[in-house]
Protein backbone atom coordinates (compact mmCIF):
# COMPACT_ATOMS: atom_id res chain seq x y z
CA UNK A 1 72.76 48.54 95.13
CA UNK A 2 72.90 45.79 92.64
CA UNK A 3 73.01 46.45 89.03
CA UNK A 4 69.57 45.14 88.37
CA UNK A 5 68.32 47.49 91.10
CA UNK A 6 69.99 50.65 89.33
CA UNK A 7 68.86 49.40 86.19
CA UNK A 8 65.03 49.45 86.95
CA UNK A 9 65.37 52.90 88.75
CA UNK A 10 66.80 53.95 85.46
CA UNK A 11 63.92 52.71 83.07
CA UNK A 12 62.44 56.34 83.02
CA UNK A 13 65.41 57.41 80.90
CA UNK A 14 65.08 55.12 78.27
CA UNK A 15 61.51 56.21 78.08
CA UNK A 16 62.64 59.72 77.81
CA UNK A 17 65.40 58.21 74.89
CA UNK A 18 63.18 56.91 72.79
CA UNK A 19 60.68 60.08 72.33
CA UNK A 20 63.87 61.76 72.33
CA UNK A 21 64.90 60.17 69.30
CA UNK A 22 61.30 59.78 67.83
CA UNK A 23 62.06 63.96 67.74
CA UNK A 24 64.75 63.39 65.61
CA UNK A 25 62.86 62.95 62.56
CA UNK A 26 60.38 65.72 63.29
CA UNK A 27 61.57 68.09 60.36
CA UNK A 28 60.85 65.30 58.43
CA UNK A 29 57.18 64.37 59.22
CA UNK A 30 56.88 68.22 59.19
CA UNK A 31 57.64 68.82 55.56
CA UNK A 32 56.28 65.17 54.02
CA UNK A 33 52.94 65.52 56.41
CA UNK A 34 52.16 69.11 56.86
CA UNK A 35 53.81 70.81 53.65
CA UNK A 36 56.29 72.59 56.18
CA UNK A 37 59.46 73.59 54.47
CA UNK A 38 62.39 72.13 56.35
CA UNK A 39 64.18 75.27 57.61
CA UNK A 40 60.69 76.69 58.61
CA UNK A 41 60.67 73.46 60.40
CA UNK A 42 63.86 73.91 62.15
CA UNK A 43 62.89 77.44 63.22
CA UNK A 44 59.66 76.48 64.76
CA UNK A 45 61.04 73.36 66.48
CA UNK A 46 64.39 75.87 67.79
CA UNK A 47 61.66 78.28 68.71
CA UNK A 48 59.39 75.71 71.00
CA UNK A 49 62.50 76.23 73.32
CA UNK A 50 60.95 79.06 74.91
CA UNK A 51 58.10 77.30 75.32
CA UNK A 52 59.80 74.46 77.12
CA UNK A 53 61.63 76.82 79.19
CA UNK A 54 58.04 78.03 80.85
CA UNK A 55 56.88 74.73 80.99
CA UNK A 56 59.93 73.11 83.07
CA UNK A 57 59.53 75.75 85.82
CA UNK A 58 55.69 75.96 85.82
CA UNK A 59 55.24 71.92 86.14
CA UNK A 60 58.48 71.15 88.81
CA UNK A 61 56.54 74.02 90.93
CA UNK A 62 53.62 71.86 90.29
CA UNK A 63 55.69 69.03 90.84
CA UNK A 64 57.13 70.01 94.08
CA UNK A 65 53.95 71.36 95.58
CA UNK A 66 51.82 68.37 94.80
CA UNK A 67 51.48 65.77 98.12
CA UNK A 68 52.04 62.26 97.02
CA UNK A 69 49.56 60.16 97.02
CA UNK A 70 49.10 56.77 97.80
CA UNK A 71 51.45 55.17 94.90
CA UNK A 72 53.59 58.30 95.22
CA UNK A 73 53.75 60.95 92.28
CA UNK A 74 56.99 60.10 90.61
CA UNK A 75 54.75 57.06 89.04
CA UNK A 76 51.63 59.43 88.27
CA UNK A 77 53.82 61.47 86.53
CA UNK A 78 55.66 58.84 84.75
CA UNK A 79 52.20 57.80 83.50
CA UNK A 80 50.75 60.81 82.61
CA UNK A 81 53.58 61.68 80.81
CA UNK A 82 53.95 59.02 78.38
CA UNK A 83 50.67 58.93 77.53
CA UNK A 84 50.52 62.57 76.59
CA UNK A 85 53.95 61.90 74.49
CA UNK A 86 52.19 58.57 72.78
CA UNK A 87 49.04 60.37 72.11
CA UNK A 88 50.72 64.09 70.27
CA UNK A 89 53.90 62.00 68.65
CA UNK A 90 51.38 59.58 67.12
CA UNK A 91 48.81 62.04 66.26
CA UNK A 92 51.65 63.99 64.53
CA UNK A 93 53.19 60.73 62.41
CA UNK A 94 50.03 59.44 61.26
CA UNK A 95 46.36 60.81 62.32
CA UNK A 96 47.24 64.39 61.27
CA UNK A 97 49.33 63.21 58.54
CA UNK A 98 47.60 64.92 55.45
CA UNK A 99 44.95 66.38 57.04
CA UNK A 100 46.41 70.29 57.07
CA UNK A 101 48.64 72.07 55.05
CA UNK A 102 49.70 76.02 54.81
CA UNK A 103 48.92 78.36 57.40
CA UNK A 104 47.17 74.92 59.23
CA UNK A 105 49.68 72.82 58.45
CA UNK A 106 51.93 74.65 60.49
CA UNK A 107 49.59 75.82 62.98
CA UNK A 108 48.50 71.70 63.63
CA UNK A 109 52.10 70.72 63.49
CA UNK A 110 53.71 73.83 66.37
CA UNK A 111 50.36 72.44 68.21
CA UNK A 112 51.12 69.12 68.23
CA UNK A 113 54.95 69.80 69.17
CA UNK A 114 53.81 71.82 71.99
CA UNK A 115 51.90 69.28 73.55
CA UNK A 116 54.90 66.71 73.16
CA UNK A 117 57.05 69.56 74.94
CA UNK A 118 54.49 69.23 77.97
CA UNK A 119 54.95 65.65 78.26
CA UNK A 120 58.27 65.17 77.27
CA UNK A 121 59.23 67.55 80.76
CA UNK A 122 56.57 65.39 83.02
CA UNK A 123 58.16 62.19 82.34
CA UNK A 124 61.78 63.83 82.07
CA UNK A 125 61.28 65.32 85.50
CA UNK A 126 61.26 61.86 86.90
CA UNK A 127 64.34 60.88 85.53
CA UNK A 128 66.42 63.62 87.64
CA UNK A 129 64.36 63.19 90.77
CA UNK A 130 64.62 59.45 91.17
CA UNK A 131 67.85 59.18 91.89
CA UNK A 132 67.88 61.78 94.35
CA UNK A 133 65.00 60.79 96.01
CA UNK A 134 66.10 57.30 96.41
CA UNK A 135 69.71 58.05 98.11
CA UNK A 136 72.12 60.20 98.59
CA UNK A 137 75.24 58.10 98.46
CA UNK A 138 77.58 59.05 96.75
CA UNK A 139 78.68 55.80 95.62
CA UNK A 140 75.01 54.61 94.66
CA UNK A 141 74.24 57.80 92.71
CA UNK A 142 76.93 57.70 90.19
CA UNK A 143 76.45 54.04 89.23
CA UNK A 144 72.27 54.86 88.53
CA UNK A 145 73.88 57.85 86.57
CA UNK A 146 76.32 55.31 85.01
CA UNK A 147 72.97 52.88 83.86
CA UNK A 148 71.17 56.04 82.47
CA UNK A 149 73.96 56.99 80.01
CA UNK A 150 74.08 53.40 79.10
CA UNK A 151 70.36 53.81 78.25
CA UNK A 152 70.62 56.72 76.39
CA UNK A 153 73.14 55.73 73.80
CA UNK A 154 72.54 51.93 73.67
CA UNK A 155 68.45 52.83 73.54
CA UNK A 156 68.75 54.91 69.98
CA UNK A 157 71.39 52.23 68.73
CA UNK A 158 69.26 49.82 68.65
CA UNK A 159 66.67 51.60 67.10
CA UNK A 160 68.01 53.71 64.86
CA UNK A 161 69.56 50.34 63.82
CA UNK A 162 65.78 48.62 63.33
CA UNK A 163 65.44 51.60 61.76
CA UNK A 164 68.37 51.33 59.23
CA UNK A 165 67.90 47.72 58.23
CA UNK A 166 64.36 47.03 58.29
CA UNK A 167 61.81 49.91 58.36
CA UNK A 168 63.44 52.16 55.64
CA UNK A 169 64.12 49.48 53.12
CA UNK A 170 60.56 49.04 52.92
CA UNK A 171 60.49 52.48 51.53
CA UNK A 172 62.79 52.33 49.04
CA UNK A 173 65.54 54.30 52.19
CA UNK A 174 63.49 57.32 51.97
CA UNK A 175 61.87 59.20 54.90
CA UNK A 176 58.24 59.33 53.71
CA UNK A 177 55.18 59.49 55.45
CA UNK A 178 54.58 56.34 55.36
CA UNK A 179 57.78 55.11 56.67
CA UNK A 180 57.81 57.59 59.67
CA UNK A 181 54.68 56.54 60.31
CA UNK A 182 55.59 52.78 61.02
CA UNK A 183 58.93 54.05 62.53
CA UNK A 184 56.41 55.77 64.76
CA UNK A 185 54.27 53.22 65.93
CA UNK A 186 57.41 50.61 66.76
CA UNK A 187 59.44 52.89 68.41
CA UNK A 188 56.24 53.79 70.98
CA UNK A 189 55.65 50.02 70.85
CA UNK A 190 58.90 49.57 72.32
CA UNK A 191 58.77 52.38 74.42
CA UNK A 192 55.72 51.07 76.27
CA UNK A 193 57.91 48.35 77.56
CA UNK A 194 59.95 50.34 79.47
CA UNK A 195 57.48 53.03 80.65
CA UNK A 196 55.19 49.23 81.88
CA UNK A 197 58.83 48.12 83.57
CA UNK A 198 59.19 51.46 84.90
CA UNK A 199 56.00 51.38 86.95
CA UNK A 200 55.13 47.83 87.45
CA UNK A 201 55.56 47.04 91.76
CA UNK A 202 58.73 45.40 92.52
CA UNK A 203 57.21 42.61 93.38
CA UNK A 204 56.01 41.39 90.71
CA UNK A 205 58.84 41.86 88.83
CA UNK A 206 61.02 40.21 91.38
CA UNK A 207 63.71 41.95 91.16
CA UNK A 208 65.47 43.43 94.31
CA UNK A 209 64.72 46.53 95.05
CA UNK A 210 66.33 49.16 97.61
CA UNK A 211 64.34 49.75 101.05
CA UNK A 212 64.55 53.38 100.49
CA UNK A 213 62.57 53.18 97.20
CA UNK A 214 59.56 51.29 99.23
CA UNK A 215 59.88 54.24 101.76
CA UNK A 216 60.16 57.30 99.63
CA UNK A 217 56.74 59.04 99.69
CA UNK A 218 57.53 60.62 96.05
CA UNK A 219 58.11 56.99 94.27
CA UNK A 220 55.92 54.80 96.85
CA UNK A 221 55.05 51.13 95.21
């Protein structure tokens, strides 16, 4: 497997990375958007947990029962969760923004966070099933696990470092509204290249790509 070969079947994770960090500043947005107190905000955000819990075993039953279709399911599911992430992470930096506060306030934000939850385990069930559906070497495995830790650090780096040096000083360095607001809407920016990447048919990417990828019924292109 060459490294731009592990590297594509390891997009998924930087997807996952990004929303990951976007979560990061979720206490934040809570308190400047909804009038949540920050430890309130840390309780309900430790308490979505449960919630999570239910909805990683109900969706990989869903997940393993479901038939592939013709482009597979690991892409449908790629897709569909992105798009649920983009839609509740950007609702909750800027549409909702304002809009509730009090008992709604938190009641809008937990809602919002829930939805995220759903998402965030469609597209993160991809990441753990590609590389098992793909092969089981034991040589091949490890170096796509390799790739995806690269992601995951160098992915919020970067970021965090756009974040550092050009978003915030816009905002006199303080975590406002405003400013997770545009944080928001770059960091999804970004994120839509890899999720496009991620999906896009090998061939027009032209990058090599493993036979057993073209084969798999879950991840068929």
């Amino acid at each position: 497997m060459t490294l731009a070969t592990a590297a594509r079947v390891q997009y998924p994770v930087a997807c996952c990375g990004v929303f990951h960090l976007l979560m990061m500043y979720a206490g934040y947005i809570a308190n400047e958007g909804y009038g949540i107190a920050v430890a309130l905000a840390g309780i309900i955000i430790t308490g979505t947990r449960i919630f999570d819990a239910v909805t990683d075993s109900l969706l990989a039953a869903l997940f393993d029962r479901m038939k592939p279709g013709k482009h597979g399911k690991i892409r449908l599911f790629i897709l569909l969760g992105w798009a649920v992430m983009a839609l509740a992470d950007i609702a909750m930096y800027d549409w909702m923004v304002g809009k509730f506060s009090g008992t709604f306030g938190v009641f809008a934000f937990i809602l919002l966070y829930l939805v995220h939850i759903i998402g965030y385990t469609l597209l993160n069930m991809c990441t753990g099933v590609i590389g098992t559906a793909i092969t089981n070497d034991p040589v091949q495995r490890p170096f796509m696990n390799f790739i995806g830790t690269l992601y995951s650090y160098l992915t919020p780096m970067v970021l965090n470092t756009f974040l550092s040096f050009y978003i915030l000083p816009k905002y006199d360095n303080r975590y406002n509204a405003a400013c997770l607001s545009e944080a928001c809407f770059w960091y999804i920016g970004a994120d839509s290249i890899w999720q496009n990447m991620a999906v896009k048919r090998p061939s027009v990417s032209g990058l090599p790509w493993p036979s057993s990828w073209r084969e798999c019924p879950l991840c068929s292109v």
